[in-house]
C-alpha atoms as a PDB file:
ATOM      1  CA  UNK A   1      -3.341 -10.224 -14.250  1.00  0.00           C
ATOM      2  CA  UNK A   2      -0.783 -11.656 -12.700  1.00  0.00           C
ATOM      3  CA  UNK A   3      -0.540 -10.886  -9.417  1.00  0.00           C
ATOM      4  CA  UNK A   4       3.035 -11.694  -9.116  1.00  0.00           C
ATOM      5  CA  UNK A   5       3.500  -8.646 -11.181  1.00  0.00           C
ATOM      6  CA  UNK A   6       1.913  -6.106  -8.891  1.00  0.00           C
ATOM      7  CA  UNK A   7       3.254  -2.649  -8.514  1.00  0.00           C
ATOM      8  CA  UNK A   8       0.662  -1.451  -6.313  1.00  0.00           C
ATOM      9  CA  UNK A   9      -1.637  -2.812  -4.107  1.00  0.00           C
ATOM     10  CA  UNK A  10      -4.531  -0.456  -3.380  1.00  0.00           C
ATOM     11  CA  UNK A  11      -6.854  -2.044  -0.474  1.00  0.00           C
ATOM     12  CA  UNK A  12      -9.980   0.173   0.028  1.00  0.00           C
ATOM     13  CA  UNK A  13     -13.969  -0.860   0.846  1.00  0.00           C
ATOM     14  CA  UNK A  14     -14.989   2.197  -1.170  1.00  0.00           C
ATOM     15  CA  UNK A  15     -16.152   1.636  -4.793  1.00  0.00           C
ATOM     16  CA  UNK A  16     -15.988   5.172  -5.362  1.00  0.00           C
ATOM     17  CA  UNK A  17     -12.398   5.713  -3.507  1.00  0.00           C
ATOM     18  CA  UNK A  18     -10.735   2.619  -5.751  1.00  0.00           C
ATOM     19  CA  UNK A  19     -12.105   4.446  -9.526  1.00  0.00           C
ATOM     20  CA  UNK A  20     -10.862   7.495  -8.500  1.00  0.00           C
ATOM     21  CA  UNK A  21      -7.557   6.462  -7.585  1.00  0.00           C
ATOM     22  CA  UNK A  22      -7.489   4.024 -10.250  1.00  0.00           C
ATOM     23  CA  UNK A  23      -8.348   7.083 -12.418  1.00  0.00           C
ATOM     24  CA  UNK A  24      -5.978   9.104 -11.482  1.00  0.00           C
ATOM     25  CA  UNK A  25      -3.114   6.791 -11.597  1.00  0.00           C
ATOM     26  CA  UNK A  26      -4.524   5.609 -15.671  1.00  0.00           C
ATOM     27  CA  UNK A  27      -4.157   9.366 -16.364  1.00  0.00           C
ATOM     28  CA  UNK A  28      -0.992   9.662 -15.396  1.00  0.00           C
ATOM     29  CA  UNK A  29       0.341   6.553 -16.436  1.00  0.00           C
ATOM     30  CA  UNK A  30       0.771   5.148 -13.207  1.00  0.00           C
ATOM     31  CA  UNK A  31      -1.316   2.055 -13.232  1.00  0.00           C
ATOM     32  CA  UNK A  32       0.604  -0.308 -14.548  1.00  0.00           C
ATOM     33  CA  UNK A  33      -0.594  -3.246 -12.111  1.00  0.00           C
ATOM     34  CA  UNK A  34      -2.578  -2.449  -9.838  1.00  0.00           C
ATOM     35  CA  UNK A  35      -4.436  -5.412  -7.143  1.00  0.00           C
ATOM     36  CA  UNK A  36      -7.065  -4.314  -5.139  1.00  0.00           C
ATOM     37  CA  UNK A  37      -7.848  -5.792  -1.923  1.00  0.00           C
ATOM     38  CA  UNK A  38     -11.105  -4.231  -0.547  1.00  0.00           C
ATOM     39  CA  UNK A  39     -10.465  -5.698   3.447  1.00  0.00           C
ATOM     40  CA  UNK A  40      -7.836  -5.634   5.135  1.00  0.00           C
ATOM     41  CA  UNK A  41      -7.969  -9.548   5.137  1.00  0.00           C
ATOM     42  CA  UNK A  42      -7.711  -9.663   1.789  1.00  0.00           C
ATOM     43  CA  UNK A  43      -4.981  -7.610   1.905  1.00  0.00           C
ATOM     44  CA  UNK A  44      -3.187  -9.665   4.186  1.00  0.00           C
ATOM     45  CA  UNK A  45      -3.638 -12.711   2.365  1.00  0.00           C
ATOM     46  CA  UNK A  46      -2.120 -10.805  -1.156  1.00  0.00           C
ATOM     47  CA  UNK A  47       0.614  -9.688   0.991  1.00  0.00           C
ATOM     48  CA  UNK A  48       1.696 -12.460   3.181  1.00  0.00           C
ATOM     49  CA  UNK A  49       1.261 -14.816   0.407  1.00  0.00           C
ATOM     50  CA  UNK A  50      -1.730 -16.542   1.773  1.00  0.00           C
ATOM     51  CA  UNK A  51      -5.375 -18.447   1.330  1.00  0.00           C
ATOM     52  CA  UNK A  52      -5.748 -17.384  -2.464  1.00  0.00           C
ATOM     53  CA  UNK A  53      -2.937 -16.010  -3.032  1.00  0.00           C
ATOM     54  CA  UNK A  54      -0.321 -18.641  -2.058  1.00  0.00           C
ATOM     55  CA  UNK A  55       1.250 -18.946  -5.148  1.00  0.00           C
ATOM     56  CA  UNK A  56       2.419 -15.700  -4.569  1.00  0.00           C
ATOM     57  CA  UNK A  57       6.188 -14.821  -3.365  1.00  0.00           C
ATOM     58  CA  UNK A  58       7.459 -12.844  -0.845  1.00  0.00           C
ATOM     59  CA  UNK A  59      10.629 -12.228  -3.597  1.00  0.00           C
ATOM     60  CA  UNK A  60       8.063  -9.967  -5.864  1.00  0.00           C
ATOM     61  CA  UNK A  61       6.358  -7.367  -2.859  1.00  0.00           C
ATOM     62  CA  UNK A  62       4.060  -4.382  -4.586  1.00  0.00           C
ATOM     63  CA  UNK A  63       6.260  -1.530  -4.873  1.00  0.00           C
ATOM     64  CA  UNK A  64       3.568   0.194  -3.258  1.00  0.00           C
ATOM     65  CA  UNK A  65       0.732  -0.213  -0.547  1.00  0.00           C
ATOM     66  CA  UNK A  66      -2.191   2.232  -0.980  1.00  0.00           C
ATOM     67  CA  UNK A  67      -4.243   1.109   2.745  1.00  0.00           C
ATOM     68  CA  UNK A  68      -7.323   2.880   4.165  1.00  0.00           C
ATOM     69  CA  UNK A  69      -8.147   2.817   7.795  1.00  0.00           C
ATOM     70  CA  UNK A  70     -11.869   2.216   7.954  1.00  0.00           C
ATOM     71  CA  UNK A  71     -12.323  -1.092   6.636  1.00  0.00           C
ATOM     72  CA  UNK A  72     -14.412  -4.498   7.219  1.00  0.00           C
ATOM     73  CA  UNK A  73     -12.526  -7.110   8.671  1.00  0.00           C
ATOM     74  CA  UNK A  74      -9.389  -6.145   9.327  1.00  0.00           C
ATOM     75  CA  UNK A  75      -8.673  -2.051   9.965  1.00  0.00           C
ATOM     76  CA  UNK A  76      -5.820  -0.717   7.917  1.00  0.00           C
ATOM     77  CA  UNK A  77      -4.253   0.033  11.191  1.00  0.00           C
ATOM     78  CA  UNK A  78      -3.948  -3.646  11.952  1.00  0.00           C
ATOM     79  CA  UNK A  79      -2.654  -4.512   8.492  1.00  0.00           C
ATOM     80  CA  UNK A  80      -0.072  -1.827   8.893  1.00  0.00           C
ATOM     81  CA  UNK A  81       0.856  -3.409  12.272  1.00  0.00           C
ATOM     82  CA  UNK A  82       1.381  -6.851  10.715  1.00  0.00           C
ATOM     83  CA  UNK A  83       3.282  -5.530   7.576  1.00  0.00           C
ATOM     84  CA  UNK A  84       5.633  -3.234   9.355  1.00  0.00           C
ATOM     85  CA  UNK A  85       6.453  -6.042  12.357  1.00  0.00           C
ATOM     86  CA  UNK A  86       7.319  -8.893   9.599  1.00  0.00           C
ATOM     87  CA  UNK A  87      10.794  -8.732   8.849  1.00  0.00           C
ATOM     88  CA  UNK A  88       9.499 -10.359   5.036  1.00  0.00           C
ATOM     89  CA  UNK A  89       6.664  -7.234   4.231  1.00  0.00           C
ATOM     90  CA  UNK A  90       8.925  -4.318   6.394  1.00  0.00           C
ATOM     91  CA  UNK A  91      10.443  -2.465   3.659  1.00  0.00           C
ATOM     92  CA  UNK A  92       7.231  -2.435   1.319  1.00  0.00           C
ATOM     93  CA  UNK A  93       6.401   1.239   1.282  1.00  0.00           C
ATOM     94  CA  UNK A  94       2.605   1.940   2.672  1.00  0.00           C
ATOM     95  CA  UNK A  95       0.801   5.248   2.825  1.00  0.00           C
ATOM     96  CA  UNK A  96      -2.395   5.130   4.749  1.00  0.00           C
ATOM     97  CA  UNK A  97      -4.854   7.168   2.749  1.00  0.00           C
ATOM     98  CA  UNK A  98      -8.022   8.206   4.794  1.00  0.00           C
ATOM     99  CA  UNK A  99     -10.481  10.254   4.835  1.00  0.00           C
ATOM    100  CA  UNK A 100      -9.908  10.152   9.088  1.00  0.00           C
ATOM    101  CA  UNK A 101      -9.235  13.686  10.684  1.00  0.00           C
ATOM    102  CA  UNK A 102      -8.118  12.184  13.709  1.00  0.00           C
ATOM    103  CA  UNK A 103      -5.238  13.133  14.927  1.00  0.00           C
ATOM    104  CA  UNK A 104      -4.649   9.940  17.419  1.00  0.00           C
ATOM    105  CA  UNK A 105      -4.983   7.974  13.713  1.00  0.00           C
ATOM    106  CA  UNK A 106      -1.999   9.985  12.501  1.00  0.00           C
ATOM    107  CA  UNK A 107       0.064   9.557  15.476  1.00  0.00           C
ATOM    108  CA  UNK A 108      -0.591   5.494  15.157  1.00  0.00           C
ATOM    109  CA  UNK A 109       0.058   5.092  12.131  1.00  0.00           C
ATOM    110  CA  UNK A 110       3.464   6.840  12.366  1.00  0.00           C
ATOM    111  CA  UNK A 111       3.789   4.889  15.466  1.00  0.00           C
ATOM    112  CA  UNK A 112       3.342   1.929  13.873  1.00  0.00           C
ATOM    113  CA  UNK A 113       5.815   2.630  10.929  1.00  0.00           C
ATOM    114  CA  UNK A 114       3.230   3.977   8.183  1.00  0.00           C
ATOM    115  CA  UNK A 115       5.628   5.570   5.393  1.00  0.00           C
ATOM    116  CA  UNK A 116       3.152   8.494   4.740  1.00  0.00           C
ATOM    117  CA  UNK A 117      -0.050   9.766   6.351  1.00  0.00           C
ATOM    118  CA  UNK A 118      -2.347  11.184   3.833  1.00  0.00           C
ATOM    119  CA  UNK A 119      -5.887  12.818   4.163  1.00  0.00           C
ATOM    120  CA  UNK A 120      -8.094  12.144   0.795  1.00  0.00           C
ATOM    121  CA  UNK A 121      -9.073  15.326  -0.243  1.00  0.00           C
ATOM    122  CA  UNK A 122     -12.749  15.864  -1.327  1.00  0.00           C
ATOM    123  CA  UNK A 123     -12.380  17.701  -4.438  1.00  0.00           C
ATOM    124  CA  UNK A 124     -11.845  15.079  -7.445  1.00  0.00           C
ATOM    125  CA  UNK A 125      -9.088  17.490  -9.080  1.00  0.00           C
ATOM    126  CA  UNK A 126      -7.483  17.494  -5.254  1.00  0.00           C
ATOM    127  CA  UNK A 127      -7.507  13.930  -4.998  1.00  0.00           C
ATOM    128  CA  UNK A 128      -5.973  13.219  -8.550  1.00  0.00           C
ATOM    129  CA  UNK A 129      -3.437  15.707  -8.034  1.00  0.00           C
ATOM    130  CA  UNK A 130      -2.640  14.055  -4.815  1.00  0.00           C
ATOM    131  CA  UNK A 131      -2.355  10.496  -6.325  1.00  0.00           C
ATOM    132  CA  UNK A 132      -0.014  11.479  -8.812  1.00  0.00           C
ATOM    133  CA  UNK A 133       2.130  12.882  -6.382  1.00  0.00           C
ATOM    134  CA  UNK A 134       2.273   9.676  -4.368  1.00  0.00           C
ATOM    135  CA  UNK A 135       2.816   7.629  -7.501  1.00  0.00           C
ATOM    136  CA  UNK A 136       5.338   9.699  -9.431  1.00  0.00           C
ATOM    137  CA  UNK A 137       7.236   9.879  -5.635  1.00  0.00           C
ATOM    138  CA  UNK A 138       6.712   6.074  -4.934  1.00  0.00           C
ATOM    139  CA  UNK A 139       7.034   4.569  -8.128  1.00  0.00           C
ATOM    140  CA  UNK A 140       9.622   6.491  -9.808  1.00  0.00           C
ATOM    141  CA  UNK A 141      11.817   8.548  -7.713  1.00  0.00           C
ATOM    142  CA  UNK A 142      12.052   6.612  -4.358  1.00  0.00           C
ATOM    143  CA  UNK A 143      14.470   4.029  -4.260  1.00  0.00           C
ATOM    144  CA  UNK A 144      14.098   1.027  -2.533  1.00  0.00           C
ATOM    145  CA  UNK A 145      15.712  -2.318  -1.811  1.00  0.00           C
ATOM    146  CA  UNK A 146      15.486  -5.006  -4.354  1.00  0.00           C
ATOM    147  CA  UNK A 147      13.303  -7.134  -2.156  1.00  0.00           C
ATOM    148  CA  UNK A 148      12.876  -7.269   1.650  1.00  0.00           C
ATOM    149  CA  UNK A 149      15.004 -10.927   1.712  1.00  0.00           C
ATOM    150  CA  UNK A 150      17.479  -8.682  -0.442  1.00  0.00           C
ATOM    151  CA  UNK A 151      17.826  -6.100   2.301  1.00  0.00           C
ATOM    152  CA  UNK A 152      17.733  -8.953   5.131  1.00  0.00           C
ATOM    153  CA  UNK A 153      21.117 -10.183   3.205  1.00  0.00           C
ATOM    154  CA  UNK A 154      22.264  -6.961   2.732  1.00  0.00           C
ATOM    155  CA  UNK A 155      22.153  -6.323   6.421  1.00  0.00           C
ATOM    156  CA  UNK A 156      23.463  -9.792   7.395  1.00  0.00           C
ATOM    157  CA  UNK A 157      26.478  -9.199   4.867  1.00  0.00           C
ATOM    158  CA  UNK A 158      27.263  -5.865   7.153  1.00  0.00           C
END
């Protein structure tokens, strides 16, 4: 694949988590191209364009950012902080999927800029329902800006 063509990035430590997303997204025709990063380094390297993933650019961002919390390396709550405070990654959408009841988790992400705050559901029909949601919203419905040096120009041009 290449991962300059990546729609969504889905960055989760659980086996089980990524096939039933990725599920859920092939059965609804969601999964176009889909990386997965399963630490939140390796997320941060896919997104900032970094260690393996240089030849990446910051002018093709995943539409999308699928990020759980509880992660090895680097918490989702971290790579959420470092997305949402780089003027480059800022506008890429990111909805922290978790299976954390916590409300002080909720309140930080929102804090911290997350786009959506979603609990996975147990039940497999639940959580498929739930991804399609978040992809059909996401993918096809929301609008964003072309890219986030796009909206940087856009706002400089104001």
């Amino acid at each position: 694949m290449n991962s300059n063509e990546v729609e969504i990035l889905l960055v989760d430590d659980s086996q089980d988590d990524i096939d039933l997303t990725l599920h859920a997204l092939r059965a609804e025709n969601l999964a176009n191209r889909v990386f997965i990063a399963r630490d939140g380094e390796e997320a941060l390297d896919f997104l900032f364009c970094k260690g393996p993933h240089a030849e990446r650019s910051f002018e093709k961002p995943p539409k999308l950012v699928l990020l759980d919390l509880k992660m090895p390396k680097v918490d989702g709550m971290e790579v959420l902080k470092q997305v949402k405070n780089d003027p480059r990654t800022r506008t890429i959408p990111v909805v922290l999927m978790t299976s954390s009841r916590e409300e002080r988790d909720m309140v930080s992400g929102y804090n911290l800029g997350v786009n959506s705050y979603l609990q996975k559901p147990v039940d497999f029909d639940q959580f498929r329902k739930m991804v399609k949601l978040i992809g059909l919203y996401w993918l096809v419905t929301n609008q964003p800006p072309l890219t986030a040096t796009a909206a940087g120009t856009a706002k400089q041009a104001q």
